[in-house]
C-alpha atoms as a PDB file:
ATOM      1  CA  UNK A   1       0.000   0.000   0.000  1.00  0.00           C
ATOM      2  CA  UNK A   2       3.272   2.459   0.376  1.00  0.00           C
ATOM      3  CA  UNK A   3       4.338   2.000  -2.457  1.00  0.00           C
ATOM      4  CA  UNK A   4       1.100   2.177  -4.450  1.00  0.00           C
ATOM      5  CA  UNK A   5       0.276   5.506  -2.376  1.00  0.00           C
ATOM      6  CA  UNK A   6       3.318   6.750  -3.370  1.00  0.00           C
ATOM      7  CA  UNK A   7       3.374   6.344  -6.797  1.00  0.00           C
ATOM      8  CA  UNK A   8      -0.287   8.069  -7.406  1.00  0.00           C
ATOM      9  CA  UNK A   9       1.409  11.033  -5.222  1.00  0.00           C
ATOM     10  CA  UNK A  10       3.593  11.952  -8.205  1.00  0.00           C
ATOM     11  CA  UNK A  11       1.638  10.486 -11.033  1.00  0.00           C
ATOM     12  CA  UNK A  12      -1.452  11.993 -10.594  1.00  0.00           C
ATOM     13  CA  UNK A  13      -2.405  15.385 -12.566  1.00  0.00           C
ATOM     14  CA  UNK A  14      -4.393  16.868  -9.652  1.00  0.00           C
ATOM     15  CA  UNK A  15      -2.206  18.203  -7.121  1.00  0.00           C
ATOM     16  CA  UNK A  16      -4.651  18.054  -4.325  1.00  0.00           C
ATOM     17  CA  UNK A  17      -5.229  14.202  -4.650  1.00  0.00           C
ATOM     18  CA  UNK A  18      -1.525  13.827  -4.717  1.00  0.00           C
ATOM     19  CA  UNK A  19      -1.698  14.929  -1.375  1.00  0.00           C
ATOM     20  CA  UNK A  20      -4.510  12.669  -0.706  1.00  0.00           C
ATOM     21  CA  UNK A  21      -2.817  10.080  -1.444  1.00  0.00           C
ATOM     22  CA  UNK A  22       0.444  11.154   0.443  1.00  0.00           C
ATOM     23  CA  UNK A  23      -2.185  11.153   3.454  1.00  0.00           C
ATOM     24  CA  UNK A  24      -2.420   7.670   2.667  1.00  0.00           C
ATOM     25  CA  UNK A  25       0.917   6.897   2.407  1.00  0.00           C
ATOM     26  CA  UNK A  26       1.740   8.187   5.796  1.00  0.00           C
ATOM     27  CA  UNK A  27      -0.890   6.357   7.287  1.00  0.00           C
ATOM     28  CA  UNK A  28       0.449   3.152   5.587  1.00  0.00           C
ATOM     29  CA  UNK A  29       3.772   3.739   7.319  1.00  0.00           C
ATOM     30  CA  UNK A  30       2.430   4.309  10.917  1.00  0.00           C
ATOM     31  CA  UNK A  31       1.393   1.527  10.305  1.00  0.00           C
ATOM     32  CA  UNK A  32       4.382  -0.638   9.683  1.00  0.00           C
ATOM     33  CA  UNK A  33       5.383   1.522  13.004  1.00  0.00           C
ATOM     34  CA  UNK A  34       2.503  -0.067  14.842  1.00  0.00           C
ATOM     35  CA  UNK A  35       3.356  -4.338  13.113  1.00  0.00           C
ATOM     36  CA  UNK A  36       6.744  -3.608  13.849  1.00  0.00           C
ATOM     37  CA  UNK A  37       6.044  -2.730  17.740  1.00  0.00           C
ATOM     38  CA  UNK A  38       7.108   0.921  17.761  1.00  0.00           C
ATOM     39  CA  UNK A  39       3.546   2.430  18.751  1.00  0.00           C
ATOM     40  CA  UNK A  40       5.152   6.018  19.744  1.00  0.00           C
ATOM     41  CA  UNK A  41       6.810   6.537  16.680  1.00  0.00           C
ATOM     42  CA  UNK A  42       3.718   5.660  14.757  1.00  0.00           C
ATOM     43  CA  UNK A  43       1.683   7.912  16.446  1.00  0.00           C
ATOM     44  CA  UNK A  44       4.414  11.035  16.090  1.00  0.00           C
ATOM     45  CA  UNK A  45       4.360  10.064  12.393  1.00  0.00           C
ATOM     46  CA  UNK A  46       0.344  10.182  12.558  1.00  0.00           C
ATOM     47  CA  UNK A  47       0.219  13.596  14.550  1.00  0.00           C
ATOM     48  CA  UNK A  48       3.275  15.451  12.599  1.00  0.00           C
ATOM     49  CA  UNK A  49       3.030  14.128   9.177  1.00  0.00           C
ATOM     50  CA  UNK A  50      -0.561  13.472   8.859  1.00  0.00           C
ATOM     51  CA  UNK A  51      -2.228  16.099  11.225  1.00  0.00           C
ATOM     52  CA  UNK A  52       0.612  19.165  10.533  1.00  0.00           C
ATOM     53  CA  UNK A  53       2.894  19.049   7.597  1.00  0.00           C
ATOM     54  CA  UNK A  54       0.217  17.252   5.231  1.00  0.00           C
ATOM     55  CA  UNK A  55      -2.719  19.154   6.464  1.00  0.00           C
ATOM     56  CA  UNK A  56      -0.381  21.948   6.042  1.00  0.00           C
ATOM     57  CA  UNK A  57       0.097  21.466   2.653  1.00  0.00           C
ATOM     58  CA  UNK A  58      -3.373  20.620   1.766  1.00  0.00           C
ATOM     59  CA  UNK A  59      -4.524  24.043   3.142  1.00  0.00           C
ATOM     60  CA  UNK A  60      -1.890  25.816   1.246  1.00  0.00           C
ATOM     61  CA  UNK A  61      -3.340  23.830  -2.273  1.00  0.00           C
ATOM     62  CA  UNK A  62      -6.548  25.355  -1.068  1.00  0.00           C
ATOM     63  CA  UNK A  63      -5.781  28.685  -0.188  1.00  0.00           C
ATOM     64  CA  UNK A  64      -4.146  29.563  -3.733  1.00  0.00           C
ATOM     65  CA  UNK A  65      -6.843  28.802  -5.772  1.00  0.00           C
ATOM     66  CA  UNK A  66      -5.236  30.622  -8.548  1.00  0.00           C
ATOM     67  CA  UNK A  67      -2.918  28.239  -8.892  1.00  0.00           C
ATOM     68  CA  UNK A  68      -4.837  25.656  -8.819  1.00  0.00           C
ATOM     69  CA  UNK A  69      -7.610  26.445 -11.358  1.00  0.00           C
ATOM     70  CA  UNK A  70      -4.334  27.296 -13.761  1.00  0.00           C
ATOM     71  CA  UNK A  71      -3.695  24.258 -16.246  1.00  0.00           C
ATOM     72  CA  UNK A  72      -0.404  23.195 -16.681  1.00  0.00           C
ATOM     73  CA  UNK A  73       0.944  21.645 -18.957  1.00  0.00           C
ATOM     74  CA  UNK A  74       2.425  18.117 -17.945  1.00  0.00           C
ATOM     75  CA  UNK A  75       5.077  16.835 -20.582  1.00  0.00           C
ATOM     76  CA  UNK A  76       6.432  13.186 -20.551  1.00  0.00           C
ATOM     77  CA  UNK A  77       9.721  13.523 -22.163  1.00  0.00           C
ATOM     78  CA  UNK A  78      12.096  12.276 -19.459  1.00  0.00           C
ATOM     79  CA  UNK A  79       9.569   8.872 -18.661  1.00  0.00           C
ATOM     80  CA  UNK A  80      12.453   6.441 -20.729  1.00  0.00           C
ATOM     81  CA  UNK A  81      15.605   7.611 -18.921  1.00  0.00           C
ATOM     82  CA  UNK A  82      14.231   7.833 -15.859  1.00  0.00           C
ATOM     83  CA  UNK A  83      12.803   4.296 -16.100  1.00  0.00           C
ATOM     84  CA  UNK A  84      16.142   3.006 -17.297  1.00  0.00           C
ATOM     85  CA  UNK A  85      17.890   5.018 -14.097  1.00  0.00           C
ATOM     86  CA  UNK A  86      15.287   3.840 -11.798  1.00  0.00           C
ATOM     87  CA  UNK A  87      15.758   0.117 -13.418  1.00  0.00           C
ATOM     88  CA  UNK A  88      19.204   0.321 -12.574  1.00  0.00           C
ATOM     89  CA  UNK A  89      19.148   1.326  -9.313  1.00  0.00           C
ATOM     90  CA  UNK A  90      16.433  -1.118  -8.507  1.00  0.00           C
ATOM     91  CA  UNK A  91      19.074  -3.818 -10.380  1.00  0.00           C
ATOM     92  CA  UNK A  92      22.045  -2.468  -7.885  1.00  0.00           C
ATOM     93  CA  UNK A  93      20.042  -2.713  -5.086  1.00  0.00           C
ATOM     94  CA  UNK A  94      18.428  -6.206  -5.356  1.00  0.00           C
ATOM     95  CA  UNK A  95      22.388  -6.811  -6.800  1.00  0.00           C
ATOM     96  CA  UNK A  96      23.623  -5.266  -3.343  1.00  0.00           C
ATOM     97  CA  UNK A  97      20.617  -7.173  -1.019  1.00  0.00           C
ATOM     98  CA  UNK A  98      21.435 -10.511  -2.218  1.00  0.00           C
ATOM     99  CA  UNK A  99      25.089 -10.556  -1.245  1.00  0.00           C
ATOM    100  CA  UNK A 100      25.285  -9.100   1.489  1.00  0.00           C
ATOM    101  CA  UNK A 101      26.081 -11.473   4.682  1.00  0.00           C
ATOM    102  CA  UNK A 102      22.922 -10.507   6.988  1.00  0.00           C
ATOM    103  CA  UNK A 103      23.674 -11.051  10.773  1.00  0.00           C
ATOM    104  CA  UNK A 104      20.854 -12.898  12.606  1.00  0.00           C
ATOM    105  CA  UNK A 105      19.820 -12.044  16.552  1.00  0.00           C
ATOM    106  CA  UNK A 106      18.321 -14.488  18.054  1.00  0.00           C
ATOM    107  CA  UNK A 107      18.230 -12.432  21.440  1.00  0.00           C
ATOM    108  CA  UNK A 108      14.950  -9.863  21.561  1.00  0.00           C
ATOM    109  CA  UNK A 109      15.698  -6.739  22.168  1.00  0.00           C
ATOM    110  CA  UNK A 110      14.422  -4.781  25.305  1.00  0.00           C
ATOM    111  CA  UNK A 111      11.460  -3.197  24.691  1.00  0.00           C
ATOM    112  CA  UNK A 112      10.832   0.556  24.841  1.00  0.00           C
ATOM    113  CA  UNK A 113       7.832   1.352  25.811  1.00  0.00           C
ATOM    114  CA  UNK A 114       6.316   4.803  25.659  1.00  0.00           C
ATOM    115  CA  UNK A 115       6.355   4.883  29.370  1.00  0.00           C
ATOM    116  CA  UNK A 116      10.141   4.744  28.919  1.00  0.00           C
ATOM    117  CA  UNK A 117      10.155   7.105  26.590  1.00  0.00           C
ATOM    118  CA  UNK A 118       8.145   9.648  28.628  1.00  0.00           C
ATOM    119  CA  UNK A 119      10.230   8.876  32.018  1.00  0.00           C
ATOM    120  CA  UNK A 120      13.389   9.896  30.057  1.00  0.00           C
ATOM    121  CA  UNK A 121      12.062  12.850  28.393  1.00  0.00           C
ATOM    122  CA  UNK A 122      11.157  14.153  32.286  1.00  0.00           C
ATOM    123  CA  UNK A 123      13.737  13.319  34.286  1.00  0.00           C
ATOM    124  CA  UNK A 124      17.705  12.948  32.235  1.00  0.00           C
ATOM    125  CA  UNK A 125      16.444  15.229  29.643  1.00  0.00           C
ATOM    126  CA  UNK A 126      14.249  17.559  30.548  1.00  0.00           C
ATOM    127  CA  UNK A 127      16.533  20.485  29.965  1.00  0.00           C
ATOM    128  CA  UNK A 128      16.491  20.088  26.060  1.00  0.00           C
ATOM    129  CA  UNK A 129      12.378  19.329  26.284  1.00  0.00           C
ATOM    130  CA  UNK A 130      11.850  22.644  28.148  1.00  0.00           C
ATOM    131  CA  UNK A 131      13.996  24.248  25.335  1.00  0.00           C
ATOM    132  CA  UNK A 132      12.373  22.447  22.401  1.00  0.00           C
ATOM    133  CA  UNK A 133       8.720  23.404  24.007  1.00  0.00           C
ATOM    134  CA  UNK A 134       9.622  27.012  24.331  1.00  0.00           C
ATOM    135  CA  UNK A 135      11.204  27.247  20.965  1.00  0.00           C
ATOM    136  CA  UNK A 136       7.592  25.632  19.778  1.00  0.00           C
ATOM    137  CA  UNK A 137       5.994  27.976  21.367  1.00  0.00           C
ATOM    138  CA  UNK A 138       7.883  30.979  20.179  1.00  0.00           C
ATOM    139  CA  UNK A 139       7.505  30.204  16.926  1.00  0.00           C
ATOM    140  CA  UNK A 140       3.918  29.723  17.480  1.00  0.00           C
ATOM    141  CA  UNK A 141       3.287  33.482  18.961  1.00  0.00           C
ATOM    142  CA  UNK A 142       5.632  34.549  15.831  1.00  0.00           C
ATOM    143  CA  UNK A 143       2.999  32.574  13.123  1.00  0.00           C
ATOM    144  CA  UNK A 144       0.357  34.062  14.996  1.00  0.00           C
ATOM    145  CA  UNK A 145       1.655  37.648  15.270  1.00  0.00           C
ATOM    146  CA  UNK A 146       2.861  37.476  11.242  1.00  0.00           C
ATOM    147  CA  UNK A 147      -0.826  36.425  10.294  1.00  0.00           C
ATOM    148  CA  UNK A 148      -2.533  39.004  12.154  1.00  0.00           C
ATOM    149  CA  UNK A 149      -0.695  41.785  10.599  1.00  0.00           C
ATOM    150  CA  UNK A 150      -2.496  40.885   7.050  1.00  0.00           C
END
């Protein structure tokens, strides 16, 4: 489903269901987050890709609407060398993937939790948190401030 997502983001004509679709994509990979056992980071890719940087860009599509009612024209001239480029890549890597000696673990790793996560982020580095927060929010009263003035 990735990879299906993410080849109708940059085939499609329509710019705001290529962003649709790279919705979808992000979604896919939270969820590869969530089979592979790494529930925080699937839900930071949910809330920044998905609810910020997508929704940013969909809003941005929207709000120039005389872009988007503009036709442009799409040209197809560089489809045969960069099928051949991708082909060779994709022959290097599979090349590169099948020789390479791949060490097994049998041990499991330790398990971190989000609880972990959140016990670190408040006690050994809670210094760089505060930082990042106020940072966040200083850029926040800066968006803010910058928007108002129009």
């Amino acid at each position: 489903m990735i990879i299906g997502s993410a080849v109708m983001v940059v085939s499609m004509k329509n710019i705001f269901h290529s962003a649709l679709f790279l919705v979808l994509c992000f979604f896919s990979v939270a969820g590869i987050y969530i089979l592979l056992g790494a529930e925080f980071l699937a839900a930071v890719q949910i809330l920044i890709y998905v609810g910020a940087i997508t929704i940013l860009m969909i809003f941005a599509i929207m709000l120039t609407h005389k872009l988007y009612s503009a036709k442009i024209k799409q040209s197809n001239e560089q489809v045969v060398p960069g099928l051949i480029i991708v082909g060779a890549l994709l022959i290097a890597t599979l090349f590169a993937l099948g020789n390479t000696a791949w060490k097994l673990s049998f041990e499991t790793p330790e398990a971190q939790s989000t609880v972990g996560i959140g016990k670190l982020l408040l006690t050994e580095y809670v210094l760089p948190f505060e930082v990042v927060s106020v940072v966040l929010l200083t850029a926040l009263i800066g968006a803010v401030i910058i928007a108002r003035r129009e």
